[in-house]
Each structure stands twice: as C-alpha cells, then as structure tokens.
PDB file of N, CA and C in Angstrom:
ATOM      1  N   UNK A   1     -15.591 -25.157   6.610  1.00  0.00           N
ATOM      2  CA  UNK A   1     -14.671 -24.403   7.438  1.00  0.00           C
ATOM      3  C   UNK A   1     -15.058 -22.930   7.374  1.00  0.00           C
ATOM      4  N   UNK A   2     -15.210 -22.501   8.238  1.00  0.00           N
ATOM      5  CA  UNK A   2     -15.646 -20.913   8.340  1.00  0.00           C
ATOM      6  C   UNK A   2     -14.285 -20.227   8.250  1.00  0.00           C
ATOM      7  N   UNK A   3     -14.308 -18.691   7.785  1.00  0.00           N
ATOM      8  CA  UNK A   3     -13.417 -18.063   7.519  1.00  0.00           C
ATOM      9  C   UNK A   3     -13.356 -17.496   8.729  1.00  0.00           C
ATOM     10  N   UNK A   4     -11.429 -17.072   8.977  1.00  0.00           N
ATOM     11  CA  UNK A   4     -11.066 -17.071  10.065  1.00  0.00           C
ATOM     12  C   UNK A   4     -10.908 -15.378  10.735  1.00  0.00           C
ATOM     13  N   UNK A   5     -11.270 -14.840   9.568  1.00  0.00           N
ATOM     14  CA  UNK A   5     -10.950 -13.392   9.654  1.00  0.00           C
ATOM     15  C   UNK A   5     -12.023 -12.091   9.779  1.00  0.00           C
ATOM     16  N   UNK A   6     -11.902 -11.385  10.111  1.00  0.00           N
ATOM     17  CA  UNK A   6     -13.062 -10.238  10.246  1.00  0.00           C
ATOM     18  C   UNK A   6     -12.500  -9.500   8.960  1.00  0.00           C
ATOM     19  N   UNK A   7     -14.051  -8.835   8.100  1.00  0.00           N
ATOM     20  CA  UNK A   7     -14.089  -8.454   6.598  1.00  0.00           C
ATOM     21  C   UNK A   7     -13.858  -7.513   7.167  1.00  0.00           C
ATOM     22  N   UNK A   8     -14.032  -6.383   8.466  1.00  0.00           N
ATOM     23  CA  UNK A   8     -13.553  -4.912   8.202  1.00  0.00           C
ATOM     24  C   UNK A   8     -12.161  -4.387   8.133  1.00  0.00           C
ATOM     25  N   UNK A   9     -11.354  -5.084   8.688  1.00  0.00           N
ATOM     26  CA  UNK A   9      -9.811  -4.580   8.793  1.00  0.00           C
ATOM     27  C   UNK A   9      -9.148  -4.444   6.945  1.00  0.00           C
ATOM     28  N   UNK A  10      -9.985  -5.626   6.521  1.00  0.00           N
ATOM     29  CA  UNK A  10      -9.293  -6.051   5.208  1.00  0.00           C
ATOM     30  C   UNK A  10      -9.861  -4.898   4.304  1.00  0.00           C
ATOM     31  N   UNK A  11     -11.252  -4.093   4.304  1.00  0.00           N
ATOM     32  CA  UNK A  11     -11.760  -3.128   3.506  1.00  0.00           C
ATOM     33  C   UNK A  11     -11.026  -2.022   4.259  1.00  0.00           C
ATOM     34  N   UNK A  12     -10.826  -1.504   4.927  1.00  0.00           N
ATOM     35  CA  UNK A  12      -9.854  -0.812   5.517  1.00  0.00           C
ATOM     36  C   UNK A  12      -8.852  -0.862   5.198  1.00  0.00           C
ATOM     37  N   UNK A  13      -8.231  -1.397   5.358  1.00  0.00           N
ATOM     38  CA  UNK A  13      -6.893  -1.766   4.625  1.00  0.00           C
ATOM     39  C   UNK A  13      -6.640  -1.484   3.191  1.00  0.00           C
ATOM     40  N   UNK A  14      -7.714  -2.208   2.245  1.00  0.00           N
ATOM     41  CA  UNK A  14      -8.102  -1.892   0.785  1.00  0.00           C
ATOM     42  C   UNK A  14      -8.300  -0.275   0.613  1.00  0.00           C
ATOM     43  N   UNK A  15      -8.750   0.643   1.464  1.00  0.00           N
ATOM     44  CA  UNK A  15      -9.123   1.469   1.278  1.00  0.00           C
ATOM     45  C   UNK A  15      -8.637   2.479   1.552  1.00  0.00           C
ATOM     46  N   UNK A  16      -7.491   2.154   2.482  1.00  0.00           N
ATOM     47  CA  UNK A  16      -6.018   2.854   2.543  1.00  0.00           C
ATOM     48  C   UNK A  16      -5.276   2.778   1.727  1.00  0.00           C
ATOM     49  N   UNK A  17      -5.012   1.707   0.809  1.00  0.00           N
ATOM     50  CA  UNK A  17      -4.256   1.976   0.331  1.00  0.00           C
ATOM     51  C   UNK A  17      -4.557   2.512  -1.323  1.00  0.00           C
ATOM     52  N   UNK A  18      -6.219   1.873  -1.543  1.00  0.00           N
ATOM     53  CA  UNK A  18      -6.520   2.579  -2.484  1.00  0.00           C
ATOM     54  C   UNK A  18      -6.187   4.065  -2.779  1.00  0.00           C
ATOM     55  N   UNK A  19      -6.715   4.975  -1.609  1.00  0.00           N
ATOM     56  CA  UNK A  19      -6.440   5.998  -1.013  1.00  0.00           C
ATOM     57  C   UNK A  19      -5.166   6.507  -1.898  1.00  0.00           C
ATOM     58  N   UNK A  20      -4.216   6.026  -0.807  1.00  0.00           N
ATOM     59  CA  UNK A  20      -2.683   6.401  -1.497  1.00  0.00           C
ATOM     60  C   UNK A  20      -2.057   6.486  -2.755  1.00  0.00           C
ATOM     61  N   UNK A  21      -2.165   5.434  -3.435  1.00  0.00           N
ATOM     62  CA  UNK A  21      -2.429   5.147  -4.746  1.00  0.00           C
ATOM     63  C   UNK A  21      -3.111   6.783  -5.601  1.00  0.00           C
ATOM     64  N   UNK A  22      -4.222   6.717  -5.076  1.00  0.00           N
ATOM     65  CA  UNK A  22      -4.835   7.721  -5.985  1.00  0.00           C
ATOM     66  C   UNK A  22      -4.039   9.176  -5.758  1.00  0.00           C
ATOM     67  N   UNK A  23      -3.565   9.298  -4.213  1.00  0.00           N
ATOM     68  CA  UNK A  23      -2.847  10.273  -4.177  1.00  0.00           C
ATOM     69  C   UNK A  23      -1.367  10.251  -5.054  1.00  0.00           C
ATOM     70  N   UNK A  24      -0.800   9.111  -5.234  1.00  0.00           N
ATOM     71  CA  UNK A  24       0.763   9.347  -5.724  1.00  0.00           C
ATOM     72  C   UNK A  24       0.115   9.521  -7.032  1.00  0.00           C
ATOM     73  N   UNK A  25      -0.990   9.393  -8.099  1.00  0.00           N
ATOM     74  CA  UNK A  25      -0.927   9.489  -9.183  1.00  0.00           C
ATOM     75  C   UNK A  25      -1.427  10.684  -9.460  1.00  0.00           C
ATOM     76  N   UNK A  26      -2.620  11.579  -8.619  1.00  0.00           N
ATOM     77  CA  UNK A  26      -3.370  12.544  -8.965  1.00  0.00           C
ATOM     78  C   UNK A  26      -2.332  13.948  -7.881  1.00  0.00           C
ATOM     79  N   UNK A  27      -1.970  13.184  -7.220  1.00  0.00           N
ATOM     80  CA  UNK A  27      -1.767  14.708  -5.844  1.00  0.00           C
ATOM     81  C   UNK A  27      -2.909  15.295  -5.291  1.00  0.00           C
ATOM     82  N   UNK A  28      -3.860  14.652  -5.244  1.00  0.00           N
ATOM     83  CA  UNK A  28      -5.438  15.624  -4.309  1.00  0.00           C
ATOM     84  C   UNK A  28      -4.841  15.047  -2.979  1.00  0.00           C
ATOM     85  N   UNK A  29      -4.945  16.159  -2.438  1.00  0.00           N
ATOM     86  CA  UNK A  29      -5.036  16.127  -1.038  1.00  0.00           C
ATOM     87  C   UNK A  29      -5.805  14.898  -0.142  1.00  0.00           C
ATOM     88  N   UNK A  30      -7.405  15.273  -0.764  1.00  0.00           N
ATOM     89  CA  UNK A  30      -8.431  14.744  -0.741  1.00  0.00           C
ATOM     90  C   UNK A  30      -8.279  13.484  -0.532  1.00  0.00           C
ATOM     91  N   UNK A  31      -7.564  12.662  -1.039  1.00  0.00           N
ATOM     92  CA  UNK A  31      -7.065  11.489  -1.088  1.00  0.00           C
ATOM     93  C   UNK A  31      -5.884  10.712   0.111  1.00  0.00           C
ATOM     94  N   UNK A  32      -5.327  11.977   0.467  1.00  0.00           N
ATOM     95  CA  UNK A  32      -4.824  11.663   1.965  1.00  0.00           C
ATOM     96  C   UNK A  32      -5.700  11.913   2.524  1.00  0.00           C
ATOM     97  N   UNK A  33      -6.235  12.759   2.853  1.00  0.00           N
ATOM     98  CA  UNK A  33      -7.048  12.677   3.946  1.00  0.00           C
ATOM     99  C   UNK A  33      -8.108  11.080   4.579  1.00  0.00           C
ATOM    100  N   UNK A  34      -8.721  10.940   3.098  1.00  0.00           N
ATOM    101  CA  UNK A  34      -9.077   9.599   3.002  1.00  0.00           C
ATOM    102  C   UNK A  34      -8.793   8.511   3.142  1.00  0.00           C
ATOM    103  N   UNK A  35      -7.451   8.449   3.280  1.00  0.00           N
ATOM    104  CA  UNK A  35      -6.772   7.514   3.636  1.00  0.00           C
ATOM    105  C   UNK A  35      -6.463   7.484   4.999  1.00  0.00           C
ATOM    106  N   UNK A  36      -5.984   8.473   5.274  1.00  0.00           N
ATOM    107  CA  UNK A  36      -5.849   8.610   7.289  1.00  0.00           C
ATOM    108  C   UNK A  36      -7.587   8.357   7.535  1.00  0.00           C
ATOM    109  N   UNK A  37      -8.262   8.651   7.091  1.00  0.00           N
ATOM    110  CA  UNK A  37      -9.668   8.544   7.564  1.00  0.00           C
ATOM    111  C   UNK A  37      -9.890   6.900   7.772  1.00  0.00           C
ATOM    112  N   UNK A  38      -9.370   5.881   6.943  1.00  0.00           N
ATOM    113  CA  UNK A  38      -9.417   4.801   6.540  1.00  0.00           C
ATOM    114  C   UNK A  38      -8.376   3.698   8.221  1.00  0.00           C
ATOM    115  N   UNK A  39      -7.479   4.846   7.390  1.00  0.00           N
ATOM    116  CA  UNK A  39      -6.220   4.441   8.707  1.00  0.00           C
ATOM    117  C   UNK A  39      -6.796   4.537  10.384  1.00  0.00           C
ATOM    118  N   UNK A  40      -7.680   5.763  10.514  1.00  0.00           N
ATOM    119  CA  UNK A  40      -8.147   5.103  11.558  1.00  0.00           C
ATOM    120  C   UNK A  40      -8.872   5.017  12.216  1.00  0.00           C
ATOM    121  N   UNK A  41      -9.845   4.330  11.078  1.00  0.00           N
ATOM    122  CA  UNK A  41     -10.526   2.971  11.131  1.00  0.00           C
ATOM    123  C   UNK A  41      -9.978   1.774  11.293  1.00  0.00           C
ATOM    124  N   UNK A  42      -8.947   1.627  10.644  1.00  0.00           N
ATOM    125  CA  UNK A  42      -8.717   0.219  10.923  1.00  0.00           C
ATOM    126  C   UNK A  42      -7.441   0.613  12.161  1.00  0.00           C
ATOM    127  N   UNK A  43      -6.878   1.319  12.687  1.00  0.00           N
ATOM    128  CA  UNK A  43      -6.349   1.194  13.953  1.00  0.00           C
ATOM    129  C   UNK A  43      -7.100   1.199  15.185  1.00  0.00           C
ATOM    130  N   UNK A  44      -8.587   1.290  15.125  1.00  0.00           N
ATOM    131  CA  UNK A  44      -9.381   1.151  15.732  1.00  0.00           C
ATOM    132  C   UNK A  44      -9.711  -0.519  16.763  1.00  0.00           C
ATOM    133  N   UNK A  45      -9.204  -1.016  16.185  1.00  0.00           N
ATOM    134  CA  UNK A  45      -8.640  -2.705  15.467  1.00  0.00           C
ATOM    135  C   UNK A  45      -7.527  -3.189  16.823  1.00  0.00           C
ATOM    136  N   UNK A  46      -7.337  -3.265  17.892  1.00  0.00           N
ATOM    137  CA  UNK A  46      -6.312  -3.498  18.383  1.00  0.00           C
ATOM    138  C   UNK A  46      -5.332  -5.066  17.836  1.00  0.00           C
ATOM    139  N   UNK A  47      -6.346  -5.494  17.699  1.00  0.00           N
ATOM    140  CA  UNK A  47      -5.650  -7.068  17.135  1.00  0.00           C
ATOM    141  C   UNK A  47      -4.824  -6.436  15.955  1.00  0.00           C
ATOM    142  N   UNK A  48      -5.805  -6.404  14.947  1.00  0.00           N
ATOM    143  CA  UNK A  48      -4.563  -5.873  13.587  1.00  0.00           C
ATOM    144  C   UNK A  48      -3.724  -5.099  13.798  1.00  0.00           C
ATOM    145  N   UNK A  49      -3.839  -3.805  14.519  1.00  0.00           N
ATOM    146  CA  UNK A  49      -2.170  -2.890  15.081  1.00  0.00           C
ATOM    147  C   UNK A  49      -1.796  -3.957  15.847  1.00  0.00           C
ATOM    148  N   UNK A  50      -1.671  -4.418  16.568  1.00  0.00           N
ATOM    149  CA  UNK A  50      -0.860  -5.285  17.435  1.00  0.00           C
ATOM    150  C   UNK A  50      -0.485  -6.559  16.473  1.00  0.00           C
ATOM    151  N   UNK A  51      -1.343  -7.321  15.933  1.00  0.00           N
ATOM    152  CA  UNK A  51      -0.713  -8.046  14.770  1.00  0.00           C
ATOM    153  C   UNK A  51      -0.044  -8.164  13.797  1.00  0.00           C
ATOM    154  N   UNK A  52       0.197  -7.105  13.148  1.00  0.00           N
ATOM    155  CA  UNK A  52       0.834  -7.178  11.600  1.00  0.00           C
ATOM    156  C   UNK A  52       1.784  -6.264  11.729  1.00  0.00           C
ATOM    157  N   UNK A  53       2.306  -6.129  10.899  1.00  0.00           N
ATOM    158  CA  UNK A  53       4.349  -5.042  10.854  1.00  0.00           C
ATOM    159  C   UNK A  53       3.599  -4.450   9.472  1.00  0.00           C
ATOM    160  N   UNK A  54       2.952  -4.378   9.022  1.00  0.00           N
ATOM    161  CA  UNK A  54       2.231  -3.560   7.871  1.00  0.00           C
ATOM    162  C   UNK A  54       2.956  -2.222   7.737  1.00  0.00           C
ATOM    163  N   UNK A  55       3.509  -1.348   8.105  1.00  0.00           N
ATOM    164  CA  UNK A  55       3.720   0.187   8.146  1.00  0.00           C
ATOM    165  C   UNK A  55       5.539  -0.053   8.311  1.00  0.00           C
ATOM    166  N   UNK A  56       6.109  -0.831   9.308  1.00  0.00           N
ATOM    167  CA  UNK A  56       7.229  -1.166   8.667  1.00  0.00           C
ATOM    168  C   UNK A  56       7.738  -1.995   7.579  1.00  0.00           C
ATOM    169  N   UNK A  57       7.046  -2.873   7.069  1.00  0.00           N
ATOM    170  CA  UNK A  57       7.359  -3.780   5.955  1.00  0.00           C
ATOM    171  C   UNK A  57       6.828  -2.830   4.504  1.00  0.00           C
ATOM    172  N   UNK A  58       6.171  -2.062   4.885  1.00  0.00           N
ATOM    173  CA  UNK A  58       5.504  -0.807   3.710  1.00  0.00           C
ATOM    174  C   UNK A  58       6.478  -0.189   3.619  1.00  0.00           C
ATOM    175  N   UNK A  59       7.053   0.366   4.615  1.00  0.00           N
ATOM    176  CA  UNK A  59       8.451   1.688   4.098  1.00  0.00           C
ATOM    177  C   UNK A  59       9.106   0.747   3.968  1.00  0.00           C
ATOM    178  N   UNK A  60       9.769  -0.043   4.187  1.00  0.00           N
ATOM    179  CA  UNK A  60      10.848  -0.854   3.433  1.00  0.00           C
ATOM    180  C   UNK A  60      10.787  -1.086   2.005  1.00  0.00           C
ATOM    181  N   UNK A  61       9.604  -1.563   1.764  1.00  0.00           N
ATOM    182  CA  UNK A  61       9.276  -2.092   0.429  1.00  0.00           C
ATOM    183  C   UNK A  61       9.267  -0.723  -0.662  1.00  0.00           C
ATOM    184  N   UNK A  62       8.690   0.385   0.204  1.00  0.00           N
ATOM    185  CA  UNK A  62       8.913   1.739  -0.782  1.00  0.00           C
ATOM    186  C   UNK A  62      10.356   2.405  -0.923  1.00  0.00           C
ATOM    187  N   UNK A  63      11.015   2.156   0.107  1.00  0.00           N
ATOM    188  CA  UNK A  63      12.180   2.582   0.091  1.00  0.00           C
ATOM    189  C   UNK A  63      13.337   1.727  -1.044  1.00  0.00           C
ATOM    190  N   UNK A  64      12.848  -0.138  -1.174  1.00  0.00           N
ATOM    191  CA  UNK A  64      13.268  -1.351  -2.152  1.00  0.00           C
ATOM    192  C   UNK A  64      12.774  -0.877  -3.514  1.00  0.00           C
ATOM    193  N   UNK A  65      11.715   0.126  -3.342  1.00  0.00           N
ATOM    194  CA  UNK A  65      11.029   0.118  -5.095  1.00  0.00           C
ATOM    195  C   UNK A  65      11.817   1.115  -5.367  1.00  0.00           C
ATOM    196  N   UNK A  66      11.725   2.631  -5.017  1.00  0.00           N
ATOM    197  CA  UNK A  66      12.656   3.698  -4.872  1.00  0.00           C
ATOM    198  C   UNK A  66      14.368   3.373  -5.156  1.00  0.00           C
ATOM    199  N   UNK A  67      15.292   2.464  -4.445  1.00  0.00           N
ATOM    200  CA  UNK A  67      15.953   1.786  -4.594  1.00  0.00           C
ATOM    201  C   UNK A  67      16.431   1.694  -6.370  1.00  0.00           C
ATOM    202  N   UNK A  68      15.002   0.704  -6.534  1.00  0.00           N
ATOM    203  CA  UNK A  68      15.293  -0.117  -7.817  1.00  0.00           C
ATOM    204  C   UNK A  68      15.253   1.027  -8.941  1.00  0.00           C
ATOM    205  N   UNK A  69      13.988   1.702  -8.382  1.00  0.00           N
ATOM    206  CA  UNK A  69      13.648   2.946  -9.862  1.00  0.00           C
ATOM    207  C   UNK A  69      15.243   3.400  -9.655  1.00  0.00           C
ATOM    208  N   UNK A  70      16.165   4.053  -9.350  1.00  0.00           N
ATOM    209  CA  UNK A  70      17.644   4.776  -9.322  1.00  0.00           C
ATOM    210  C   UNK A  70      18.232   3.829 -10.041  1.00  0.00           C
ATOM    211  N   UNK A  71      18.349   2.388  -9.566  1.00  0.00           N
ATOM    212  CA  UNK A  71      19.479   1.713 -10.001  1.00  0.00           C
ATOM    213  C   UNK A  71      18.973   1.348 -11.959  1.00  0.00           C
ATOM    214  N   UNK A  72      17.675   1.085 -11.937  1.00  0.00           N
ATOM    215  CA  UNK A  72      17.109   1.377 -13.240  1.00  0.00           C
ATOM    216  C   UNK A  72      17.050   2.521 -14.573  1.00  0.00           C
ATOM    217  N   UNK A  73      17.010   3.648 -13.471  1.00  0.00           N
ATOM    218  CA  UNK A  73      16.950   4.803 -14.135  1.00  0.00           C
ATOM    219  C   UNK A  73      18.334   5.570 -14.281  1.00  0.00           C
ATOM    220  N   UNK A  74      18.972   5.377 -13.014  1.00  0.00           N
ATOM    221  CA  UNK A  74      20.349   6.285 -13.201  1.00  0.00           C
ATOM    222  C   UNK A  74      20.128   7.264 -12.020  1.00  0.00           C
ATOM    223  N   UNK A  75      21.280   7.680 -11.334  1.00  0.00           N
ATOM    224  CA  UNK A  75      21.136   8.073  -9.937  1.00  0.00           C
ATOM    225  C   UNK A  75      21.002  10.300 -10.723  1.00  0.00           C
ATOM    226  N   UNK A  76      21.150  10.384 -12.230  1.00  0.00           N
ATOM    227  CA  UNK A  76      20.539  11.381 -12.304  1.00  0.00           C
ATOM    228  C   UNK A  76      18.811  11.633 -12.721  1.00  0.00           C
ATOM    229  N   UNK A  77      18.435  10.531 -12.523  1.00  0.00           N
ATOM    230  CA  UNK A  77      16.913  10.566 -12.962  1.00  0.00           C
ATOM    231  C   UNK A  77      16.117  11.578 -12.599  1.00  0.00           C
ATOM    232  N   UNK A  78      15.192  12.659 -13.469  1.00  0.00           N
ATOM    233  CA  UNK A  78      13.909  13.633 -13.044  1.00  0.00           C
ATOM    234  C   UNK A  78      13.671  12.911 -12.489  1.00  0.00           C
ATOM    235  N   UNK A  79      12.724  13.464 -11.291  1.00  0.00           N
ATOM    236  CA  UNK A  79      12.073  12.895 -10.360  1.00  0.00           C
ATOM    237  C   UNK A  79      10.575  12.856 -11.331  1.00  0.00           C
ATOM    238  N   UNK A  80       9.688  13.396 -12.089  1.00  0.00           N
ATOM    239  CA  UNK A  80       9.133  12.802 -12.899  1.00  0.00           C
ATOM    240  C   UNK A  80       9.362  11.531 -13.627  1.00  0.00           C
ATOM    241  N   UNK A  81      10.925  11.316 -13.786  1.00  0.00           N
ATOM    242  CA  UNK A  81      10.973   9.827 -14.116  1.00  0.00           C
ATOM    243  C   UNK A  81      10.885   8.774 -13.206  1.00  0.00           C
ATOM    244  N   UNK A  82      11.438   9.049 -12.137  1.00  0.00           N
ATOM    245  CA  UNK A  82      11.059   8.255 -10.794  1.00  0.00           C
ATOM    246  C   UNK A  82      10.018   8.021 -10.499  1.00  0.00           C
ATOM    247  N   UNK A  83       8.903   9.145 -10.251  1.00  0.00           N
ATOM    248  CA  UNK A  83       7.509   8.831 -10.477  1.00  0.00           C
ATOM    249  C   UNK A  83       6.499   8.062 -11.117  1.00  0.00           C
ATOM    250  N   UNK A  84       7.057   8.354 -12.262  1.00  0.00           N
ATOM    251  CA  UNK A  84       6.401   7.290 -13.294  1.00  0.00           C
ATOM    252  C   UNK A  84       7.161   5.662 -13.388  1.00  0.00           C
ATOM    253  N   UNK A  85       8.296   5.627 -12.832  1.00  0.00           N
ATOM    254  CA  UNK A  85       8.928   4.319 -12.324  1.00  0.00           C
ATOM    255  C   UNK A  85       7.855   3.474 -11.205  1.00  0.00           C
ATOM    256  N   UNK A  86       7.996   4.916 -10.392  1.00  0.00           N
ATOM    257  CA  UNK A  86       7.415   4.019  -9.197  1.00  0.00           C
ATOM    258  C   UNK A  86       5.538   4.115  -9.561  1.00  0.00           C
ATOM    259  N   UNK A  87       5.002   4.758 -10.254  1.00  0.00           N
ATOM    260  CA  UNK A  87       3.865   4.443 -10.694  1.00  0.00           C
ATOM    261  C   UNK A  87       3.541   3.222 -11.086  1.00  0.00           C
ATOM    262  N   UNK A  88       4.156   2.685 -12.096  1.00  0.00           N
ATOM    263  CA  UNK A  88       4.276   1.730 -12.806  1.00  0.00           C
ATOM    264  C   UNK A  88       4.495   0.381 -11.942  1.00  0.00           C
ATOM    265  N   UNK A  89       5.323   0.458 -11.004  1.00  0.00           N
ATOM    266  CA  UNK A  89       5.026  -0.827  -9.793  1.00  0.00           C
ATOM    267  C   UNK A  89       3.915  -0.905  -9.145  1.00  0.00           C
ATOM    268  N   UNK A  90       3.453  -0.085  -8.645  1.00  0.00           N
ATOM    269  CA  UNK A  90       2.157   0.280  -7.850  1.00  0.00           C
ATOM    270  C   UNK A  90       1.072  -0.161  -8.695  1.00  0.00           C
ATOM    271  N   UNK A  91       1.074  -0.195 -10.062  1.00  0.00           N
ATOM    272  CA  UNK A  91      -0.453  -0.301 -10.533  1.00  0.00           C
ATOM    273  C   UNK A  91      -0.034  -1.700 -11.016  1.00  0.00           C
ATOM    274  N   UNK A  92       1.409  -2.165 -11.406  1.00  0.00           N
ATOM    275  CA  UNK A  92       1.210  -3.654 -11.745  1.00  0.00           C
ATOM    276  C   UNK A  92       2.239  -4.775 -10.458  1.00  0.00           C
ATOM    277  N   UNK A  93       2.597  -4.250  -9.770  1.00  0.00           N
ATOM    278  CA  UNK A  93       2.727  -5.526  -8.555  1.00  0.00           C
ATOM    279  C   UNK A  93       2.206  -4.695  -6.833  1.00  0.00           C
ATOM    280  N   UNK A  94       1.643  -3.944  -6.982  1.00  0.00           N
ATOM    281  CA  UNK A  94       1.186  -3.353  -5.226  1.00  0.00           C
ATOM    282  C   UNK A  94      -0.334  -3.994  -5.184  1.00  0.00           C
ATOM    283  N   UNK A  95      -0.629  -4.443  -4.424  1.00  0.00           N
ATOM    284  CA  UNK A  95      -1.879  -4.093  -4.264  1.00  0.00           C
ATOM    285  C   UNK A  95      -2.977  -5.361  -3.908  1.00  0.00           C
ATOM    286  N   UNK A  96      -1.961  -6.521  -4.367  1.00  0.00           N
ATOM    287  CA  UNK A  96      -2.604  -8.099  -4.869  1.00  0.00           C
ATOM    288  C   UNK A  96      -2.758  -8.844  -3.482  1.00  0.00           C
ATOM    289  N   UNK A  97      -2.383  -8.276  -2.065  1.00  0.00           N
ATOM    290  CA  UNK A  97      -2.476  -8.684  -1.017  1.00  0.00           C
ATOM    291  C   UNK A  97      -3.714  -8.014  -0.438  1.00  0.00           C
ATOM    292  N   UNK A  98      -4.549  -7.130  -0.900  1.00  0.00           N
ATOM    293  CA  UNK A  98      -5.118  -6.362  -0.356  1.00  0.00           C
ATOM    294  C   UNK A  98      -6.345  -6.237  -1.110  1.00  0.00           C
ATOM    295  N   UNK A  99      -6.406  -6.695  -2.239  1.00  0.00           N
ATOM    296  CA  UNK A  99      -7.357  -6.838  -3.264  1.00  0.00           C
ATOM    297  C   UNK A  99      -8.479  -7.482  -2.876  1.00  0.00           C
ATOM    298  N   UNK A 100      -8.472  -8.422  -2.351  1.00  0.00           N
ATOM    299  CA  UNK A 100     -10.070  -8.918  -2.144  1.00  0.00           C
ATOM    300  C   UNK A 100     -10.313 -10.323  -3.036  1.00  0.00           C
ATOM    301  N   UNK A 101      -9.881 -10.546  -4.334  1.00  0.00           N
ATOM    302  CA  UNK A 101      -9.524 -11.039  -5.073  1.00  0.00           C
ATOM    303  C   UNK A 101      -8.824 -12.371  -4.663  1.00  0.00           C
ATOM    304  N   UNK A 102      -8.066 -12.337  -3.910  1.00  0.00           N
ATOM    305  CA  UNK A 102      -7.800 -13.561  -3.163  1.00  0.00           C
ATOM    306  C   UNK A 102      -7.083 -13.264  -1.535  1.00  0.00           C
ATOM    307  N   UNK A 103      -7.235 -14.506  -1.383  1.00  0.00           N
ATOM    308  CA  UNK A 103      -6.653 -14.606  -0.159  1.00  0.00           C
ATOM    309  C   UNK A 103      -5.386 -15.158   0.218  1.00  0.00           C
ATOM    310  N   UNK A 104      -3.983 -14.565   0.291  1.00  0.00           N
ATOM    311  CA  UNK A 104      -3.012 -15.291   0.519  1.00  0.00           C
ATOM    312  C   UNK A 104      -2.777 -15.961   1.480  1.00  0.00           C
ATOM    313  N   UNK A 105      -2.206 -16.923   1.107  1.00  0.00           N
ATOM    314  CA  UNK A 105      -1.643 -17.977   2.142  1.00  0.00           C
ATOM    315  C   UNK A 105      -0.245 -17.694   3.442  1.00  0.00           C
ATOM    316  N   UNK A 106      -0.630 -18.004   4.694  1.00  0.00           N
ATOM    317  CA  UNK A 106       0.657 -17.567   5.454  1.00  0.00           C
ATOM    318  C   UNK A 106       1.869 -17.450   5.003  1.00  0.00           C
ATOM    319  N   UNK A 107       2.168 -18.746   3.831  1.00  0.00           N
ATOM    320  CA  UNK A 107       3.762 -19.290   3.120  1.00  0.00           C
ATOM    321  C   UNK A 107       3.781 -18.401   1.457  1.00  0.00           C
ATOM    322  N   UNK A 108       2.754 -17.033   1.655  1.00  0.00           N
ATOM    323  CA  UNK A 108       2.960 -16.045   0.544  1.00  0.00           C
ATOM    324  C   UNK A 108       3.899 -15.121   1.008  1.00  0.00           C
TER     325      UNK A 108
END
C-alpha cells in the first residue's frame, strides 16, 4: 500500500511548530520569523489550508492548556509560573502529531 500523503506539508508543519516551541522557551525573535517562514510554506498547500482546522483547534487547545496552568496554579500565579506550566506541556504532550515518529490514525 503506498502512502497516502505528501512528505512536505508534514515537515512544514514539524517545522512550524518546532519554530514556536523554541520561541516560547528562548524569546528569539529569530524563531518567529522562522516559523511564519515555515507557515508559508506550507500555506502554499491549498489542500492542507483548505483541509485541516489546524490554527483553530491550536488556539483552543492553548487557550485549554492556559486554562489548566490557572486552575493548577491559582488564578494569582507569576506569569513566570504560567510559563513554566505551559512549558512543561509543550515539551511532554505537544508535538507527538507532528513528530514524524508516527503516524496517527484518523480515530486519534
């Protein structure tokens, strides 16, 4: 069975969000930029923009992690503690759809 998908959207994708990532932990600029650079590339893509809810199901999910860090932390939390809340999701549950590493299934 041949694979059903084109490899550039998915390194694109990987590479956006790598991107981001490096920005919420370091703050270089450099790193947005790289990421919009990434971004569009893969909006280049009409199938994948027209296919996927990626950018709304993303702010939701940041807005659900954000969410949780408050109800975890306490609605007076430093925002350094928030940070490092929401760090801490990002490097151990973000990322596993986009990894390369596997391929999820539609019923993921």
């Amino acid at each position: 069975m041949s694979y059903p998908y084109e490899w550039e959207p998915r390194l694109y994708r990987r590479m956006i969000f790598d991107n981001l990532q490096y920005y919420l932990s370091y703050g270089n600029q450099a790193d947005l930029r790289r990421a919009r650079y990434w971004c569009d590339r893969w909006s280049e893509n009409d199938f994948e923009v027209l296919s996927t809810t990626d950018g709304y199901v993303g702010t939701a999910y940041y807005v659900e992690v954000l969410a949780e860090a408050v109800v975890a932390l306490g609605c007076w939390a430093s925002e350094n503690s928030l940070k490092a809340y929401v760090l801490e999701k990002v490097y151990t549950d973000f990322g596993h759809r986009v990894s390369g590493e596997s391929f999820p299934s539609a019923l993921d």
